[in-house]
Protein backbone atom coordinates (compact mmCIF):
# COMPACT_ATOMS: atom_id res chain seq x y z
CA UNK A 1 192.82 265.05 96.44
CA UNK A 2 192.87 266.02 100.32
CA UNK A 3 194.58 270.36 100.43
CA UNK A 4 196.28 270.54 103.80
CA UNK A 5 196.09 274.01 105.34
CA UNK A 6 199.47 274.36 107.13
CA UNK A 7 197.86 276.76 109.35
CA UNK A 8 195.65 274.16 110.93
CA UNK A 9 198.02 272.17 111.80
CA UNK A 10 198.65 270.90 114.82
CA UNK A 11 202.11 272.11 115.38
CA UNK A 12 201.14 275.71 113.42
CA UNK A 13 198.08 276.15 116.24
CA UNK A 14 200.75 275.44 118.68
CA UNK A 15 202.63 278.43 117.43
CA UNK A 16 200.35 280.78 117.21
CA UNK A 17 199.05 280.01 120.69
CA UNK A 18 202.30 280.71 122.00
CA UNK A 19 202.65 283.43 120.08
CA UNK A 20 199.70 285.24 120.90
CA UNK A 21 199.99 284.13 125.06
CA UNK A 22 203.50 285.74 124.74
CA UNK A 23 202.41 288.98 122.94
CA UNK A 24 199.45 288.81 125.55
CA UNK A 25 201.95 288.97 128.44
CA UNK A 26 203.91 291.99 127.21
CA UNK A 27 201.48 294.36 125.91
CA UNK A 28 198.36 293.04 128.96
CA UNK A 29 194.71 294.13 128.68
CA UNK A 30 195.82 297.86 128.12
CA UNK A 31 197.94 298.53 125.48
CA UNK A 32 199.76 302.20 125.43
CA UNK A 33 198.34 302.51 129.16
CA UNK A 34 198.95 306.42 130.86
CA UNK A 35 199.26 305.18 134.29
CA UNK A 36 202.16 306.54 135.91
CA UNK A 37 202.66 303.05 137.84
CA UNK A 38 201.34 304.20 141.19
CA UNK A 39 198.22 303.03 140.57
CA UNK A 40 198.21 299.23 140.96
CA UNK A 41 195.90 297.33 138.62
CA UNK A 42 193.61 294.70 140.35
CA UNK A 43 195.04 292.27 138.66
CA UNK A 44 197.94 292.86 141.03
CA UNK A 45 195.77 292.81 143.97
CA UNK A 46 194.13 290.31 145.96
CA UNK A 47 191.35 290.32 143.80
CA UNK A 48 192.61 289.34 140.75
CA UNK A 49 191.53 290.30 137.33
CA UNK A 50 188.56 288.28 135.91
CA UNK A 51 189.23 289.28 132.37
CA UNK A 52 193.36 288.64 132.68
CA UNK A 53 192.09 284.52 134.61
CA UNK A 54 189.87 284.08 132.09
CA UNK A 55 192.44 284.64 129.38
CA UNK A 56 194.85 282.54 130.54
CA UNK A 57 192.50 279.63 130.84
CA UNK A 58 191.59 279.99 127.24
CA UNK A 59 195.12 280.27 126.17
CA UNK A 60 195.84 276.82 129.21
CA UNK A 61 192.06 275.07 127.39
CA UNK A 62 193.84 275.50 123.58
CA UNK A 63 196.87 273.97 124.59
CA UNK A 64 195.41 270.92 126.80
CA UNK A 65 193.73 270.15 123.63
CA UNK A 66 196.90 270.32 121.35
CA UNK A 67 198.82 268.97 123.92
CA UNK A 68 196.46 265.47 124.39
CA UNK A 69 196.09 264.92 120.30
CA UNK A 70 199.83 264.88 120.12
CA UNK A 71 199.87 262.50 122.96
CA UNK A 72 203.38 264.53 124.42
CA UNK A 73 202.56 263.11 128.27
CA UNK A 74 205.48 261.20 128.28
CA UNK A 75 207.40 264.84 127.67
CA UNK A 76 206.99 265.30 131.47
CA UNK A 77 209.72 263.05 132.56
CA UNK A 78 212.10 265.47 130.74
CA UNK A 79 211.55 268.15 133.54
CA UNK A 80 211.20 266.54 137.11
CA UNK A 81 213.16 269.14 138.94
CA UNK A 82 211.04 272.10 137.53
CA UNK A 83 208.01 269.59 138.66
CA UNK A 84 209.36 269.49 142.15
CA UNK A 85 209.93 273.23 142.59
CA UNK A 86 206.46 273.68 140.84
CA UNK A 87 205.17 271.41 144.09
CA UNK A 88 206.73 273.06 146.54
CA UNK A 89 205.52 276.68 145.22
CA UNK A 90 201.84 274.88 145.32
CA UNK A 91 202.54 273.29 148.93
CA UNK A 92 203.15 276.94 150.04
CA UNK A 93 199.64 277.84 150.10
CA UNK A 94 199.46 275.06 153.28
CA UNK A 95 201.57 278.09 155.66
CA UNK A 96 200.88 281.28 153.07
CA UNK A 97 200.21 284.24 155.27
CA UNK A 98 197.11 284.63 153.11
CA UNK A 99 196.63 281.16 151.94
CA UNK A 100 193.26 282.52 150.13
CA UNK A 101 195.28 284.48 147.78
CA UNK A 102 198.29 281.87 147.61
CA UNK A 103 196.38 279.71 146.06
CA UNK A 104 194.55 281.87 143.26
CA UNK A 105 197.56 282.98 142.36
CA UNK A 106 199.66 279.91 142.36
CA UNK A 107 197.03 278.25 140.33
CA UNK A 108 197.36 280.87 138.05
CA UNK A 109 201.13 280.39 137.97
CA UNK A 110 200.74 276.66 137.34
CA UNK A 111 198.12 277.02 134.41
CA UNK A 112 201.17 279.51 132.74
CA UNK A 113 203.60 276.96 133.25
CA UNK A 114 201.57 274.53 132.13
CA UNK A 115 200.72 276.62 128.79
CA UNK A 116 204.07 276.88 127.39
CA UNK A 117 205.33 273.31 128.27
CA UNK A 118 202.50 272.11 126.35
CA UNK A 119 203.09 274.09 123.66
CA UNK A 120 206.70 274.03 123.35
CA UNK A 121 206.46 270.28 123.49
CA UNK A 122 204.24 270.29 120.46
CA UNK A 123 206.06 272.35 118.23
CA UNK A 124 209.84 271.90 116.82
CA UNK A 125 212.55 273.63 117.86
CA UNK A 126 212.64 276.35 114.80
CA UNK A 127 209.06 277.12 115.37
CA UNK A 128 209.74 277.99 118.55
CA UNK A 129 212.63 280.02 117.69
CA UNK A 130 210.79 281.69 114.95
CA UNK A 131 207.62 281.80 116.70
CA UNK A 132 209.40 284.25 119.42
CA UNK A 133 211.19 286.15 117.36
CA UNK A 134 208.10 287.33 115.22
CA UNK A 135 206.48 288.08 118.19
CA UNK A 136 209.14 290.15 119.28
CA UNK A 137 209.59 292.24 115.62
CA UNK A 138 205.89 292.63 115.68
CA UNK A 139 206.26 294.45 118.67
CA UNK A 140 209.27 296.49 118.16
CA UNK A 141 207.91 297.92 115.13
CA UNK A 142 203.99 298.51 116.26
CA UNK A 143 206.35 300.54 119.43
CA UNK A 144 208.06 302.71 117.23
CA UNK A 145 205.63 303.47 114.53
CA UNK A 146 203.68 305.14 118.19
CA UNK A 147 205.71 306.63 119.89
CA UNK A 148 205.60 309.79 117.92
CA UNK A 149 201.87 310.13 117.64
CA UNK A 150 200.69 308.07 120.82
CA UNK A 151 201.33 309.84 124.41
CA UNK A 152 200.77 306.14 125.74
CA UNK A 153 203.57 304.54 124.00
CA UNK A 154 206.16 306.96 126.32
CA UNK A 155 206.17 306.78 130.30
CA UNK A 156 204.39 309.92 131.14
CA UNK A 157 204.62 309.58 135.23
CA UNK A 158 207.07 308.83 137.74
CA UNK A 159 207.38 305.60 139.59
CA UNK A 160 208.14 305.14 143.65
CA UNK A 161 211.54 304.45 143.64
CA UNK A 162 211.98 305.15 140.01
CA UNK A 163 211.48 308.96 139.43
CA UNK A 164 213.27 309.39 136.02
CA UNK A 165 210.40 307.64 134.37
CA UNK A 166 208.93 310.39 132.43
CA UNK A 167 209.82 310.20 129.12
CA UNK A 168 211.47 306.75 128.67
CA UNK A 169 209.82 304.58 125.74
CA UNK A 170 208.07 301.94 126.60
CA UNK A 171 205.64 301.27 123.24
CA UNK A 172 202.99 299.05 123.82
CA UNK A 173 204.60 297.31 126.17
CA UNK A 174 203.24 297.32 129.71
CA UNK A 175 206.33 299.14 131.25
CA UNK A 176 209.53 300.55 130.44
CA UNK A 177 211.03 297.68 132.29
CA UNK A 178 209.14 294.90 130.48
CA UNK A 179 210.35 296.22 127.11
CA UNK A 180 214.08 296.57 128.23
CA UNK A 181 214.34 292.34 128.70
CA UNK A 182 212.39 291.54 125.48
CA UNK A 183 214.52 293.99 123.28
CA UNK A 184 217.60 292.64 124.44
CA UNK A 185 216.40 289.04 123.92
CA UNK A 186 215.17 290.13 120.38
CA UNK A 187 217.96 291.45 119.09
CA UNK A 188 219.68 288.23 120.47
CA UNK A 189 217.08 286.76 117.89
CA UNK A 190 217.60 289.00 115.34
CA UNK A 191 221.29 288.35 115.57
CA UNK A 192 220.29 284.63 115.13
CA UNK A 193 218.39 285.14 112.44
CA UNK A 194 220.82 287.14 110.04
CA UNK A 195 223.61 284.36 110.99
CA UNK A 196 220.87 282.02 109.28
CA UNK A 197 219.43 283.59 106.26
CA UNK A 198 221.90 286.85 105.77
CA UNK A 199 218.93 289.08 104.78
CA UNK A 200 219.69 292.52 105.55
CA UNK A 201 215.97 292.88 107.36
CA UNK A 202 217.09 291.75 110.42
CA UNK A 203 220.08 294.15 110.78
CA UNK A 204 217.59 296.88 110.53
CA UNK A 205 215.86 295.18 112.99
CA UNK A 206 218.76 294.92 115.44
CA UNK A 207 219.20 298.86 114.62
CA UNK A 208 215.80 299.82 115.26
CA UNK A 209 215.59 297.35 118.85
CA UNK A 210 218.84 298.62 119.45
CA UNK A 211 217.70 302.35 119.39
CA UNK A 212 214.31 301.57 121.17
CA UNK A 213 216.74 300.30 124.09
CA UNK A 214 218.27 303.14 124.33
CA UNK A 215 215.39 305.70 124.55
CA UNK A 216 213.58 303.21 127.22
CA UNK A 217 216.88 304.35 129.45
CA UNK A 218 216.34 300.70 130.81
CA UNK A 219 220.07 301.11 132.49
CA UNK A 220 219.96 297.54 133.76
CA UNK A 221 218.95 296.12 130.36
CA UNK A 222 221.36 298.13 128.47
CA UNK A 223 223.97 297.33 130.38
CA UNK A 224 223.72 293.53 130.38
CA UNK A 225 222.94 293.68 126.49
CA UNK A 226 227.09 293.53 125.12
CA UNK A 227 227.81 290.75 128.15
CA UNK A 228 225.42 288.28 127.36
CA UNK A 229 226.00 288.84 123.71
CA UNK A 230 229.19 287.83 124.20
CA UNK A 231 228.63 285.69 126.74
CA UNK A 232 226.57 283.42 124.23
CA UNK A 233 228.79 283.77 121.31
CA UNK A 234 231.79 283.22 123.00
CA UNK A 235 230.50 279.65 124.59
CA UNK A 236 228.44 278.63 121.42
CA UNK A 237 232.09 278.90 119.57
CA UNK A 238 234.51 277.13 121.89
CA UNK A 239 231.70 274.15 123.21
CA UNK A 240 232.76 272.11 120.34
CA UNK A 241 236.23 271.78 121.53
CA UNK A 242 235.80 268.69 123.97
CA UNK A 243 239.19 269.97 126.32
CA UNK A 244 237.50 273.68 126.60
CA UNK A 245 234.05 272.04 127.23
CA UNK A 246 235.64 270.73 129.98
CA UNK A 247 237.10 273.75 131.18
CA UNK A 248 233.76 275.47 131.52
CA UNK A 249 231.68 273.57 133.18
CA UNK A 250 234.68 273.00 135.67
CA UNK A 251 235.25 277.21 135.85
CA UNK A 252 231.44 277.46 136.47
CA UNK A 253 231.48 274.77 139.51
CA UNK A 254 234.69 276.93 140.94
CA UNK A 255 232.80 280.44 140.54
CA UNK A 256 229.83 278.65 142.68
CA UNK A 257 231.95 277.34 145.21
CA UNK A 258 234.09 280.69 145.55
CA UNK A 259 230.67 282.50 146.18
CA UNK A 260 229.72 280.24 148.62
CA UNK A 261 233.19 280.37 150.41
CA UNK A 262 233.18 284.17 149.75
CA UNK A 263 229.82 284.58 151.16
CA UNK A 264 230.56 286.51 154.00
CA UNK A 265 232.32 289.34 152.88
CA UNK A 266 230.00 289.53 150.30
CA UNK A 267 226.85 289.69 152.73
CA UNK A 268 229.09 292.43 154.26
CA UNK A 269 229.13 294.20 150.76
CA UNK A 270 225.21 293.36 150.34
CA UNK A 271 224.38 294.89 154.15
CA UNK A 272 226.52 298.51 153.67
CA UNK A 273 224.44 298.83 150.28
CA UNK A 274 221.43 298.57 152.35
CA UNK A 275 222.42 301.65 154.63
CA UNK A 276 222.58 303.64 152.16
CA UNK A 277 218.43 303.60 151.36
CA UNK A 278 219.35 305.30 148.07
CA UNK A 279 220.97 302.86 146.28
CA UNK A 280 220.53 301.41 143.69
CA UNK A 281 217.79 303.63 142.99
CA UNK A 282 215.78 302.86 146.31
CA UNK A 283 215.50 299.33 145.78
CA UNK A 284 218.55 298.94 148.68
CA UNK A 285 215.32 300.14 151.22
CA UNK A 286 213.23 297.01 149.68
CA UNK A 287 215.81 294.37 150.44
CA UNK A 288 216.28 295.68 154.09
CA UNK A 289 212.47 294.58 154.64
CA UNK A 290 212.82 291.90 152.69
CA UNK A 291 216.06 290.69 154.65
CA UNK A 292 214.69 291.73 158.05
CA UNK A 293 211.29 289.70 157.41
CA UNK A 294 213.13 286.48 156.41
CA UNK A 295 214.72 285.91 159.40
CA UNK A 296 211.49 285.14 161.01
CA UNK A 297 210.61 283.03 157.74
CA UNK A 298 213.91 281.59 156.78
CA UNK A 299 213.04 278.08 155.95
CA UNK A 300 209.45 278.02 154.17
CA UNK A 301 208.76 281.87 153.47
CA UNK A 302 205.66 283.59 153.33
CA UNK A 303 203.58 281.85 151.07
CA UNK A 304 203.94 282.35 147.25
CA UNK A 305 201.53 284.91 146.60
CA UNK A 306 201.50 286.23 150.15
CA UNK A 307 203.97 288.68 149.95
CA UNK A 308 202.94 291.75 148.10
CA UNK A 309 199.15 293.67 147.46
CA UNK A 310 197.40 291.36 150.05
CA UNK A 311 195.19 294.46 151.53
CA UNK A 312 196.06 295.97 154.68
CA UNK A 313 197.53 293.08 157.06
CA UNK A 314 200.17 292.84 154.77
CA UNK A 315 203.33 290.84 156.62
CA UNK A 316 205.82 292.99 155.59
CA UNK A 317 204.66 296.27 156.42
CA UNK A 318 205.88 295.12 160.05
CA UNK A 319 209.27 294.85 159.24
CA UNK A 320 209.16 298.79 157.32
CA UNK A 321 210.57 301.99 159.13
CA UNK A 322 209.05 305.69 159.51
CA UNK A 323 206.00 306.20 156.95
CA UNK A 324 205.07 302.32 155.55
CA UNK A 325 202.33 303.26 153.28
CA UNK A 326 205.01 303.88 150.62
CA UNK A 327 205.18 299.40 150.94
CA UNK A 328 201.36 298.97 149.85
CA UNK A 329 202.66 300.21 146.47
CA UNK A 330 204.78 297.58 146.15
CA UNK A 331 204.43 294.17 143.99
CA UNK A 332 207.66 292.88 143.99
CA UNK A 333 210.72 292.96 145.69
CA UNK A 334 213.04 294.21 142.79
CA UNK A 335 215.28 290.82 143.19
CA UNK A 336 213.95 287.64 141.82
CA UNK A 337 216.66 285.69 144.36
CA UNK A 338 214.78 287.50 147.32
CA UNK A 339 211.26 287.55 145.80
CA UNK A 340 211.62 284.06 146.01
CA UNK A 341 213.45 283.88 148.82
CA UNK A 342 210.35 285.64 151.09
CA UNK A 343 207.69 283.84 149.56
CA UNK A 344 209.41 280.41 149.21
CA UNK A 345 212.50 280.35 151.60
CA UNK A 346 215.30 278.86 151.58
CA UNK A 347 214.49 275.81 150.29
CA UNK A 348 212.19 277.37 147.46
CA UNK A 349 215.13 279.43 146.41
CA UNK A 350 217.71 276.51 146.29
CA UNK A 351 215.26 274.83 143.98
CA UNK A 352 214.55 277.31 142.19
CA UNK A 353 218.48 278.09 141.41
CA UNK A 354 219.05 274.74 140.54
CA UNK A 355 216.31 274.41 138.56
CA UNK A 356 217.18 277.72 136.31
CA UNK A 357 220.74 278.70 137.18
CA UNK A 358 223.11 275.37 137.80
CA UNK A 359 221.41 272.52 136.06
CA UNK A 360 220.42 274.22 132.84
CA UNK A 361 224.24 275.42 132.59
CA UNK A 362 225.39 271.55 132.85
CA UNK A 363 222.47 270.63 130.43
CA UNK A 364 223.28 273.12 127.84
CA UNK A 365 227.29 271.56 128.08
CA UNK A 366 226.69 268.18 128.35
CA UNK A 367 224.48 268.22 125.06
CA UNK A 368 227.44 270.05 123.64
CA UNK A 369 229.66 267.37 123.63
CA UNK A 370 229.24 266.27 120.30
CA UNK A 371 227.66 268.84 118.02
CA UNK A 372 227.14 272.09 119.08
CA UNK A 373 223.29 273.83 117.51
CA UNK A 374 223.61 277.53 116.95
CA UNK A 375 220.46 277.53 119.63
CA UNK A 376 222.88 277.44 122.56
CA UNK A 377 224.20 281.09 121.51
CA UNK A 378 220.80 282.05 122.01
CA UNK A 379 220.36 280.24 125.43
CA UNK A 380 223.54 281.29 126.88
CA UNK A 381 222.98 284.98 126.05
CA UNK A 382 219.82 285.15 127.72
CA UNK A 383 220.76 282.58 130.75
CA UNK A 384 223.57 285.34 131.69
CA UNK A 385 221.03 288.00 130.91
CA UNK A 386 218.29 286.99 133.46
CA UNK A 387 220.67 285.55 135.41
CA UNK A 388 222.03 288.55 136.23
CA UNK A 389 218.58 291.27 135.85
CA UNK A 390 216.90 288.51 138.46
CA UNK A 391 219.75 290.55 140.95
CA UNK A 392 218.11 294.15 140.39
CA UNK A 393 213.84 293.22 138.79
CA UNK A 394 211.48 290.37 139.51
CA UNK A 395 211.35 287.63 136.72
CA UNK A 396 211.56 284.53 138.34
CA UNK A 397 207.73 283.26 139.26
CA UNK A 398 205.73 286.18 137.67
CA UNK A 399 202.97 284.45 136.72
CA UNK A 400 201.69 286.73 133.82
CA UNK A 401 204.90 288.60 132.98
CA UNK A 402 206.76 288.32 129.64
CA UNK A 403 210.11 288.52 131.20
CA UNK A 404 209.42 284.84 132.75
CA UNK A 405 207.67 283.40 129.94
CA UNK A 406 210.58 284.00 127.82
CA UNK A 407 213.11 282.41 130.66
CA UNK A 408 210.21 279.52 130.74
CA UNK A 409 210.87 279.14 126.70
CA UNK A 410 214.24 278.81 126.72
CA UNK A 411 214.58 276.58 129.51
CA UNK A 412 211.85 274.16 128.03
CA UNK A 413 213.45 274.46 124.17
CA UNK A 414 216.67 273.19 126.41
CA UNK A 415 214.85 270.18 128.04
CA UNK A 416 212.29 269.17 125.74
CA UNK A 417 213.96 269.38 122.21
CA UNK A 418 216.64 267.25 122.50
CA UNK A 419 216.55 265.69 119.02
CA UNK A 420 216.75 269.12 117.63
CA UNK A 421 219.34 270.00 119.57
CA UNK A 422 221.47 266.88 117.97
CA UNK A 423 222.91 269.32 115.71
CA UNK A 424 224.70 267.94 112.23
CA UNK A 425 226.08 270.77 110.69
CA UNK A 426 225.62 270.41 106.56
């Protein structure tokens, strides 16, 4: 008599994988870290972190192996756009202002990629689900069980260009603002969860994310959390009827082409934000650079990789005002549209929105014709979600960051678990 271990399973080692690279990406090599955010680890340098590359090549090694048993190659065809933009961030490095860096960094981005697709496309849809959704509890509770008795667990410093930071929970999270997206896709989860199985554990567990929210006084998170709720719920409930189906995916095309039509009144809006260098806490001084340094590099960008912590000749220090030093404490751009904008230009970013803003919509619909899986409530709550934060942080293309491993989830539960997604409701 052969005694299968269910934990050895294929599938099972998949899952734990993913849910270790995920809790990996949130928490980073120094859990309930003190630094104030000034300091800039040298991971986010030029130099890149041995420890961090050599982690994410286990994690990429693991799943290779998984991946290849399973025999899931043919799972590529599923995804060619993502493979295209994927290309074009590697063919980068060929004009990258520091093509040395480019292309540690975009390797590194590519093995990350490369992780989760393999994974994902070895495990079923509900692992996946549950897989991030355990991750996430884990977290939320290990966060609030130290806050009270660990002074890492709660932002002790102030940030450039964020100087209410003291005080703000973050847990073991890396950063206020890394814990803000998770809890608000967790208790998106959570909600998913007690719509399945009706314990009362994960209400609790939507109280106690909720709460942490709060006290990180992550004021873009918070304030998307009640719209993409909605947002989800309302579309998972009316994509069964065929007429309304219809309707949205038609209303979605018309809000696209009215901000193209609209789009210069709304630059106009965009460029009187940026003379005030205060809004939007700072960030408003950011996107002038940003802005002023793609009109030189409109077309191709900078390089990915090239933008931001390159050493001293970095690009966009030319294009600052007054005292620059303030930009070598920079590593993003606080906009994932213009992060990838300067580093990929204008072509990058029209991949990259139809790769994870306009197609995945008309996926999501168009596999809603029929049956409609309670998964897409999920989806649609966090598509509007990082739809929207991409307009104020950096999620989009951040290699080792949580925030774009969980967009990377979703989108690949979308593309590569169709069968799942053929919903018959019981």
């Amino acid at each position: 008599m052969i005694i299968r271990i269910p934990a050895f399973t294929h599938q099972n080692l998949a899952s734990l994988l993913l849910g270790l690279l995920l809790a990996f990406a949130f928490v980073g090599l120094s859990p309930f870290s003190t630094n104030s955010g000034l300091e800039i680890e040298l991971g986010d340098t030029g130099g890149g972190s041995f420890i961090r590359q050599l982690v994410f090549i286990s994690f990429f090694a693991g799943s290779l192996t998984i991946f290849l048993r399973n025999q899931r190659i043919s799972e590529l065809k599923k995804i060619p756009l993502l493979l295209i933009f994927m290309g074009w961030c590697f063919l980068s490095v060929f004009w990258a202002d520091h093509p040395d860096i480019s292309i540690r960094r975009v390797v590194l981005l590519l093995i990350t990629v490369s992780t989760i697709f393999m994974l994902i496309s070895c495990m079923t849809l509900d692992q996946t689900i549950m897989c991030v959704t355990r991750v996430l509890a884990v977290l939320v509770v290990i966060s609030l069980i130290a806050i009270p008795i660990l002074p890492g667990a709660v932002h002790t410093g102030a940030e450039l260009f964020d100087t209410g930071l003291e005080g703000n929970w973050k847990g073991i999270f890396i950063h206020k603002n890394h814990a803000g997206p998770a809890l608000v896709v967790a208790i998106s989860l959570f909600l998913y969860q007690y719509y399945h199985k009706k314990s009362y554990v994960w209400l609790v567990l939507i109280l106690l994310a909720f709460i942490f929210l709060i006290f990180t006084k992550s004021k873009t998170s918070a304030a998307l959390l009640i719209p993409s709720l909605a947002f989800g719920y309302f579309i998972y409930k009316t994509l069964h009827i065929k007429s309304f189906s219809n309707v949205v995916g038609i209303s979605y095309v018309v809000i696209l082409l009215s901000i193209f039509l609209l789009r210069e009144p709304i630059i106009n809006g965009f460029v009187s934000i940026l003379d005030n260098p205060e809004a939007f806490t700072g960030r408003a001084t950011i996107w002038d650079i940003i802005l002023r340094a793609i009109q030189d590099h409109f077309w191709l960008g900078i390089g990915y990789g090239s933008v931001w912590s390159v050493g001293e000749d970095m690009l966009v220090v030319e294009y600052a005002f007054g005292w620059v030093d303030w930009v070598f404490t920079l590593t993003h751009a606080h906009n994932g549209y213009l992060e990838v904008l300067i580093s990929l230009g204008i072509i990058g970013l029209s991949l990259c929105v139809f790769t994870f803003v306009i197609m995945p919509f008309f996926k999501a619909v168009s596999l809603s014709r029929t049956t409609v899986h309670p998964f897409m409530f999920l989806f649609f709550s966090s598509f509007l979600f990082f739809t929207l934060h991409n307009m104020l942080e950096t999620d989009f293309l951040n290699a080792t960051d949580g925030r774009w491993f969980l967009i990377l989830i979703f989108y690949f539960s979308l593309y590569l678990k169709l069968d799942d997604l053929n919903f018959k409701r019981s």
